[in-house]
C-alpha atoms as a PDB file:
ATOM      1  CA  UNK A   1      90.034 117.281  65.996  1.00  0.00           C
ATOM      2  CA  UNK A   2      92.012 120.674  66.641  1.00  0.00           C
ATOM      3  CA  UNK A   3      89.469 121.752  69.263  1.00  0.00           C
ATOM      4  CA  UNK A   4      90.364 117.895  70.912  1.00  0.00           C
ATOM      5  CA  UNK A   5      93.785 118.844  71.062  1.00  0.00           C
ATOM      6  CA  UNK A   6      93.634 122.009  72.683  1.00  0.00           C
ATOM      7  CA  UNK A   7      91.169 120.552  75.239  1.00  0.00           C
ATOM      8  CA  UNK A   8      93.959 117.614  75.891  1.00  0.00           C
ATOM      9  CA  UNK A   9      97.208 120.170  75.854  1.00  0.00           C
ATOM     10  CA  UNK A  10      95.120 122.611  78.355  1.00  0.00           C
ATOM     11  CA  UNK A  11      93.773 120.021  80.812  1.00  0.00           C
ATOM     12  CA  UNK A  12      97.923 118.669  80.432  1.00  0.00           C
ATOM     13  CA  UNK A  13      98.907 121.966  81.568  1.00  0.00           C
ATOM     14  CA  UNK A  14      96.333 122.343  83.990  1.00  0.00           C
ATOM     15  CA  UNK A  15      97.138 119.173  85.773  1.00  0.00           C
ATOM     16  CA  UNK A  16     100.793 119.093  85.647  1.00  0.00           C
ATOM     17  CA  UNK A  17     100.242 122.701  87.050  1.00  0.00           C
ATOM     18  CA  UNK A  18      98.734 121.398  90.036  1.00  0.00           C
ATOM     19  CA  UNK A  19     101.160 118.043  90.327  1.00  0.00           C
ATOM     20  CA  UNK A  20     103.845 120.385  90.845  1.00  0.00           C
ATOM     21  CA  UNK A  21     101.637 122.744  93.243  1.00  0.00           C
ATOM     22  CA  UNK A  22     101.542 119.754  95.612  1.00  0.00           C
ATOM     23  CA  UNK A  23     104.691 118.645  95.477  1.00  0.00           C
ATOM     24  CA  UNK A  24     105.338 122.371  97.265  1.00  0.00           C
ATOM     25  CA  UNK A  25     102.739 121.074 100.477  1.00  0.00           C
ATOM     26  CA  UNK A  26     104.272 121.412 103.733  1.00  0.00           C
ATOM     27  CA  UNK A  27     102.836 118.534 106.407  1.00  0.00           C
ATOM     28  CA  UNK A  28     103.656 118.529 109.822  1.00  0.00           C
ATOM     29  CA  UNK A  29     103.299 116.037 112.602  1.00  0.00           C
ATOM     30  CA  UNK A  30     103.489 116.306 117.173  1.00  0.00           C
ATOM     31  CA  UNK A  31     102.700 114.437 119.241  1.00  0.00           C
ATOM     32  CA  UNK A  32     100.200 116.759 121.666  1.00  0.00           C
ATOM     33  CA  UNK A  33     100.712 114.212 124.893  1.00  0.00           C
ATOM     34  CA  UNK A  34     104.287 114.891 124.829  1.00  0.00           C
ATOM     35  CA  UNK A  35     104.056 118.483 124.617  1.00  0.00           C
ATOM     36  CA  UNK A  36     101.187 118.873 127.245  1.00  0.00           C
ATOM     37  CA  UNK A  37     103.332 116.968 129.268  1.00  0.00           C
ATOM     38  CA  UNK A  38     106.247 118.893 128.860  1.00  0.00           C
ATOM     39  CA  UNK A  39     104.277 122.217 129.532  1.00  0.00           C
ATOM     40  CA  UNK A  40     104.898 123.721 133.456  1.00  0.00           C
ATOM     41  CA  UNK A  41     101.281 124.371 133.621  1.00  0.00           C
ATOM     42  CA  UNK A  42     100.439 120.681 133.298  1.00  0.00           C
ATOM     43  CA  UNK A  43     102.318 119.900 136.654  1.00  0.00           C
ATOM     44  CA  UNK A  44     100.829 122.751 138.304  1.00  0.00           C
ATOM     45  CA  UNK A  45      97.291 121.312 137.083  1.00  0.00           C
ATOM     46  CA  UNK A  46      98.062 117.477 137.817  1.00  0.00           C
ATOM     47  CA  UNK A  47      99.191 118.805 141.391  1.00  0.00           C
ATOM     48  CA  UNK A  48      95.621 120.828 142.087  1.00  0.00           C
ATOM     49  CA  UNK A  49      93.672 117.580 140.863  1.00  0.00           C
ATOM     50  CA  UNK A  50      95.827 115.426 143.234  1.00  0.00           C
ATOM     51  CA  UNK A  51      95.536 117.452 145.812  1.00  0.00           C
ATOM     52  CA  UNK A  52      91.399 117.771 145.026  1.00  0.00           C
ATOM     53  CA  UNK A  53      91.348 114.032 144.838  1.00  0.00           C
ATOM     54  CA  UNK A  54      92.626 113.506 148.325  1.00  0.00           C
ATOM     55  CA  UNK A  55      89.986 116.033 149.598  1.00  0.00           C
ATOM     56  CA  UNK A  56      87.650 113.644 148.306  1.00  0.00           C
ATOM     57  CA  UNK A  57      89.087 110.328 148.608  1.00  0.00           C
ATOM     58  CA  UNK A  58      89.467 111.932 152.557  1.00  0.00           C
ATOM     59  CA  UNK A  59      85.881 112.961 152.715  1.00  0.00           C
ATOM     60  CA  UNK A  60      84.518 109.200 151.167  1.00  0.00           C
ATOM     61  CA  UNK A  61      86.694 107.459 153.918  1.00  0.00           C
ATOM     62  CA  UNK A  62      85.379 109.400 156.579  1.00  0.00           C
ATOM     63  CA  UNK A  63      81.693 108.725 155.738  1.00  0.00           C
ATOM     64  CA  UNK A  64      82.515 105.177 154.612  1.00  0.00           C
ATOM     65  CA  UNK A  65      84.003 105.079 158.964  1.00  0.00           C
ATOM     66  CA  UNK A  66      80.974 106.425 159.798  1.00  0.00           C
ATOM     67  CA  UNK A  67      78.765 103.772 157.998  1.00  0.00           C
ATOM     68  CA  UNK A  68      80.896 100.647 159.023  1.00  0.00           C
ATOM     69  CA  UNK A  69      81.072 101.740 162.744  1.00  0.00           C
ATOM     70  CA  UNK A  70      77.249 102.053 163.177  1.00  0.00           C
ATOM     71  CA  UNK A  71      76.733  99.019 161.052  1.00  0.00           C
ATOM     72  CA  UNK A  72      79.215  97.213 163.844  1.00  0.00           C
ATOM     73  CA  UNK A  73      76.709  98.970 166.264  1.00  0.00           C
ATOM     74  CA  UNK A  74      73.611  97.695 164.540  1.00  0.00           C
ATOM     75  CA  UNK A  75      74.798  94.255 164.367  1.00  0.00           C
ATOM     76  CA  UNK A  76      76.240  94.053 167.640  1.00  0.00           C
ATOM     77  CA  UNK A  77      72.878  95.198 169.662  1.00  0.00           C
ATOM     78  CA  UNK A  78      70.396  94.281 166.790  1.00  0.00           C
ATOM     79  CA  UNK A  79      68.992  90.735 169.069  1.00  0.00           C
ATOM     80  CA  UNK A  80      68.220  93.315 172.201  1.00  0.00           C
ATOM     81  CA  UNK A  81      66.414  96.184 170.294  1.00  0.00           C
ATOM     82  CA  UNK A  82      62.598  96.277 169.455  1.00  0.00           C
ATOM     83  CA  UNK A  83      61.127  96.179 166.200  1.00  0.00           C
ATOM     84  CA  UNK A  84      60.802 100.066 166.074  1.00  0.00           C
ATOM     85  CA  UNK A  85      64.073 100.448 166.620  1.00  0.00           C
ATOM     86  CA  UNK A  86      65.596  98.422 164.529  1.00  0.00           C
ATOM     87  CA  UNK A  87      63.009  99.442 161.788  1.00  0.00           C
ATOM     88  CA  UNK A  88      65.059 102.681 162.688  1.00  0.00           C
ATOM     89  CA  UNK A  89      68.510 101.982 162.447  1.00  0.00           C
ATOM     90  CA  UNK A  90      68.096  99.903 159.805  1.00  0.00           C
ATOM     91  CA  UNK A  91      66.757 103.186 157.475  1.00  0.00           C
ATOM     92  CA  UNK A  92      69.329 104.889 159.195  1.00  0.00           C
ATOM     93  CA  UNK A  93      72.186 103.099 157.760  1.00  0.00           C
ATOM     94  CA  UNK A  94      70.183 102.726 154.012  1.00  0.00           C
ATOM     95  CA  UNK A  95      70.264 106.157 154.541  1.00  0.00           C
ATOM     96  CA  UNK A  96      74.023 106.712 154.640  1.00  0.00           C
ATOM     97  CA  UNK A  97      74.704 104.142 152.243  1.00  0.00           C
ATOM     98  CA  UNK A  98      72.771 106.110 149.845  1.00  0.00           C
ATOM     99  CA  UNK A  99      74.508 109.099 151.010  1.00  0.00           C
ATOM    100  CA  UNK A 100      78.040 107.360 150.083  1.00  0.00           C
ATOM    101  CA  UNK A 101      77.085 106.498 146.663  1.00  0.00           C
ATOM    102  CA  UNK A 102      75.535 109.731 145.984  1.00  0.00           C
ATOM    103  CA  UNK A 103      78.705 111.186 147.194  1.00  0.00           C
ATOM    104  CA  UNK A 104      80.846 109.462 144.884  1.00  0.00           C
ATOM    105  CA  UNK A 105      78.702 109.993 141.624  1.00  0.00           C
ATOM    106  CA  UNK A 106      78.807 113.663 142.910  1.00  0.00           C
ATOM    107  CA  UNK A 107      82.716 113.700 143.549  1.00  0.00           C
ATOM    108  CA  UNK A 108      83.257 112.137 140.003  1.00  0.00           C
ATOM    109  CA  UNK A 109      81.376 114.909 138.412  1.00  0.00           C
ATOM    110  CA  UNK A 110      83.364 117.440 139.996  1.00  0.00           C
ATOM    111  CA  UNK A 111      86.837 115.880 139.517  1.00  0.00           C
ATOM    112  CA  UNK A 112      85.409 115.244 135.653  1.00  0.00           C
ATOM    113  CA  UNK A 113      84.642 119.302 135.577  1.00  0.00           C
ATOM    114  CA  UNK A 114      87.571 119.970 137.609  1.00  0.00           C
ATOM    115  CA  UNK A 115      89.923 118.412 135.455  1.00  0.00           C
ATOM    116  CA  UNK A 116      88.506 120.240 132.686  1.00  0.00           C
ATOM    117  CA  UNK A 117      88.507 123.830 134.143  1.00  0.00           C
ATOM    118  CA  UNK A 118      92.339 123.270 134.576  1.00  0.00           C
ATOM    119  CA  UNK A 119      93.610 121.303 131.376  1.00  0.00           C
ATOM    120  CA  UNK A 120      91.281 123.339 129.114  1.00  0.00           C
ATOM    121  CA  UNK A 121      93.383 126.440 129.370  1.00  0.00           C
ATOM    122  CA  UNK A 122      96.844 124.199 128.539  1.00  0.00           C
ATOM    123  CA  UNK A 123      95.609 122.672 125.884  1.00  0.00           C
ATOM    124  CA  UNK A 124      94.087 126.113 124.302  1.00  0.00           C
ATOM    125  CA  UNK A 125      97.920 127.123 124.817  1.00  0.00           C
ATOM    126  CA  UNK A 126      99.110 124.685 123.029  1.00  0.00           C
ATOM    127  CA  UNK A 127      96.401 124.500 120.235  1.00  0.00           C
ATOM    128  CA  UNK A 128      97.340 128.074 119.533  1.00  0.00           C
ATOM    129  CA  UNK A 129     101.227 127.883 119.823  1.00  0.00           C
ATOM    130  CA  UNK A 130     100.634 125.333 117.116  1.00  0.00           C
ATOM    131  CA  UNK A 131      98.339 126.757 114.768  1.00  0.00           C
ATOM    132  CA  UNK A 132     101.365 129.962 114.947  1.00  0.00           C
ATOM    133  CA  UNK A 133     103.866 127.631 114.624  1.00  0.00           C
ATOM    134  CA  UNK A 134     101.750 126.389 111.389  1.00  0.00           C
ATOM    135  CA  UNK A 135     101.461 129.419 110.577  1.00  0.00           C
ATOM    136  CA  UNK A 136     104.948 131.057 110.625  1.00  0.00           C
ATOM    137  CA  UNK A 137     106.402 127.868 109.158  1.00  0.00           C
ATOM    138  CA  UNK A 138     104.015 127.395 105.853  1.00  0.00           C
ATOM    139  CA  UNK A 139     102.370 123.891 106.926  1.00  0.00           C
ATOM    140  CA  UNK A 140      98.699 123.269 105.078  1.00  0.00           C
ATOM    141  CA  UNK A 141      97.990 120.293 107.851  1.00  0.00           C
ATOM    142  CA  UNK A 142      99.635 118.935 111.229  1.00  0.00           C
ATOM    143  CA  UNK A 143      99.033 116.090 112.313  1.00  0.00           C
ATOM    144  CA  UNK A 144      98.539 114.828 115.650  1.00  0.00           C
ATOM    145  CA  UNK A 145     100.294 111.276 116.201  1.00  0.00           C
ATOM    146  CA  UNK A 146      99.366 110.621 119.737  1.00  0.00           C
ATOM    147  CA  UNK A 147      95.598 110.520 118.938  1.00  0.00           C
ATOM    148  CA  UNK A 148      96.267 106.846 117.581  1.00  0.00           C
ATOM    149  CA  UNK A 149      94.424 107.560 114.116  1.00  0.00           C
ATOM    150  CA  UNK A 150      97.781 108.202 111.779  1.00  0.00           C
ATOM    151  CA  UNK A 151      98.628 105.064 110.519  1.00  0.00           C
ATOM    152  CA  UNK A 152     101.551 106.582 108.667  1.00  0.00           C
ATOM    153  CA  UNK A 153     103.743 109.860 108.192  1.00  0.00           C
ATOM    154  CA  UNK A 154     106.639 109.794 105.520  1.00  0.00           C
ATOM    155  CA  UNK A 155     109.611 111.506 106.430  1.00  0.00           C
ATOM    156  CA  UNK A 156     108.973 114.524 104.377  1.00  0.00           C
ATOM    157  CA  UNK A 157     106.546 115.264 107.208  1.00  0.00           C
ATOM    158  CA  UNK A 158     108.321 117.475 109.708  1.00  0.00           C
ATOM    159  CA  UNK A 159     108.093 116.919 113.729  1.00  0.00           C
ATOM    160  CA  UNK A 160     106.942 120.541 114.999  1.00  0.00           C
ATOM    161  CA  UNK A 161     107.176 119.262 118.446  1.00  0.00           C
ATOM    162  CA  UNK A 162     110.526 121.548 118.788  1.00  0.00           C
ATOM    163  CA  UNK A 163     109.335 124.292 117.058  1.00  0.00           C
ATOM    164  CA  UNK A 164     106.319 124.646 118.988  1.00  0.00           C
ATOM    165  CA  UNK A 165     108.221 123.945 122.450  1.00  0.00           C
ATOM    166  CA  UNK A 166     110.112 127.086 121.188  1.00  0.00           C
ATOM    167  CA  UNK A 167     107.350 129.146 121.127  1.00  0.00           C
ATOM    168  CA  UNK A 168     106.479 128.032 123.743  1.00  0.00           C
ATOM    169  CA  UNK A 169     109.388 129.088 126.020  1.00  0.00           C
ATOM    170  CA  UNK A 170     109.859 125.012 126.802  1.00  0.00           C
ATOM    171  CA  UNK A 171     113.315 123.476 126.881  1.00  0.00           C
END
């Protein structure tokens, strides 16, 4: 019966031990979209892709000109040519068709990769300003409430957006 109580007054200690360990966590909440967005980097990046996207949108239109003039063409002379010819033309424009749509799988690639090789060094910038901010400030976890999977945060849970923006160098 002794050896009961000790077993009960340690595991007391024990566990009101770690009830008032937790109480001393430190959680931590930003939202990441806001900061990206707020990072000069990001408009320099959205800018390049713009201005990439044109280039391509640019390059579609002129093939998708080409295509719809010498389909005109085709159908406009297609009763007066032979058979052969025809034959011809007709490949010609299945041709560029294909062409077209294996420019724009291409060109979504390469905006996809594109897009990547810019944003990936912002958001390693701001991964790492918060993990210092984390850091510096005692946090255990920070969460990120713009990914859509917090369904709540208490107010003891401090907003590092600010704090990392400082860091950061953003006003």
């Amino acid at each position: 019966m002794k050896k009961l109580v000790t077993i009960i007054f340690a595991l007391s200690v024990a566990l009101s031990g770690s009830v008032l360990h937790a109480q001393n966590l430190k959680f931590g909440h930003i939202n990441s979209s806001e900061l990206l967005q707020a990072m000069p980097e990001n408009d320099s990046a959205q800018a390049q892709l713009q201005h990439y996207a044109k280039q391509l949108q640019d390059q579609l239109q002129t093939m998708q000109t080409e295509y719809n003039t010498k389909l005109q063409d085709y159908l406009g002379q297609q009763d007066n040519l032979t058979d052969l010819i025809k034959k011809t033309k007709e490949e010609e424009l299945q041709q560029l068709q294909q062409r077209i749509q294996d420019f724009q799988s291409t060109a979504q690639q390469d905006m996809q990769k594109k897009q990547n090789d810019l944003l990936t060094p912002i958001i390693n910038k701001a991964n790492e300003a918060i993990k210092a901010v984390a850091r510096e400030n005692g946090f255990i976890y920070i969460f990120d409430i713009s990914r859509g999977t917090i369904l709540y945060y208490s107010d003891k849970s401090q907003d590092i957006l600010p704090l990392v923006k400082k860091k950061l160098g953003i006003q």
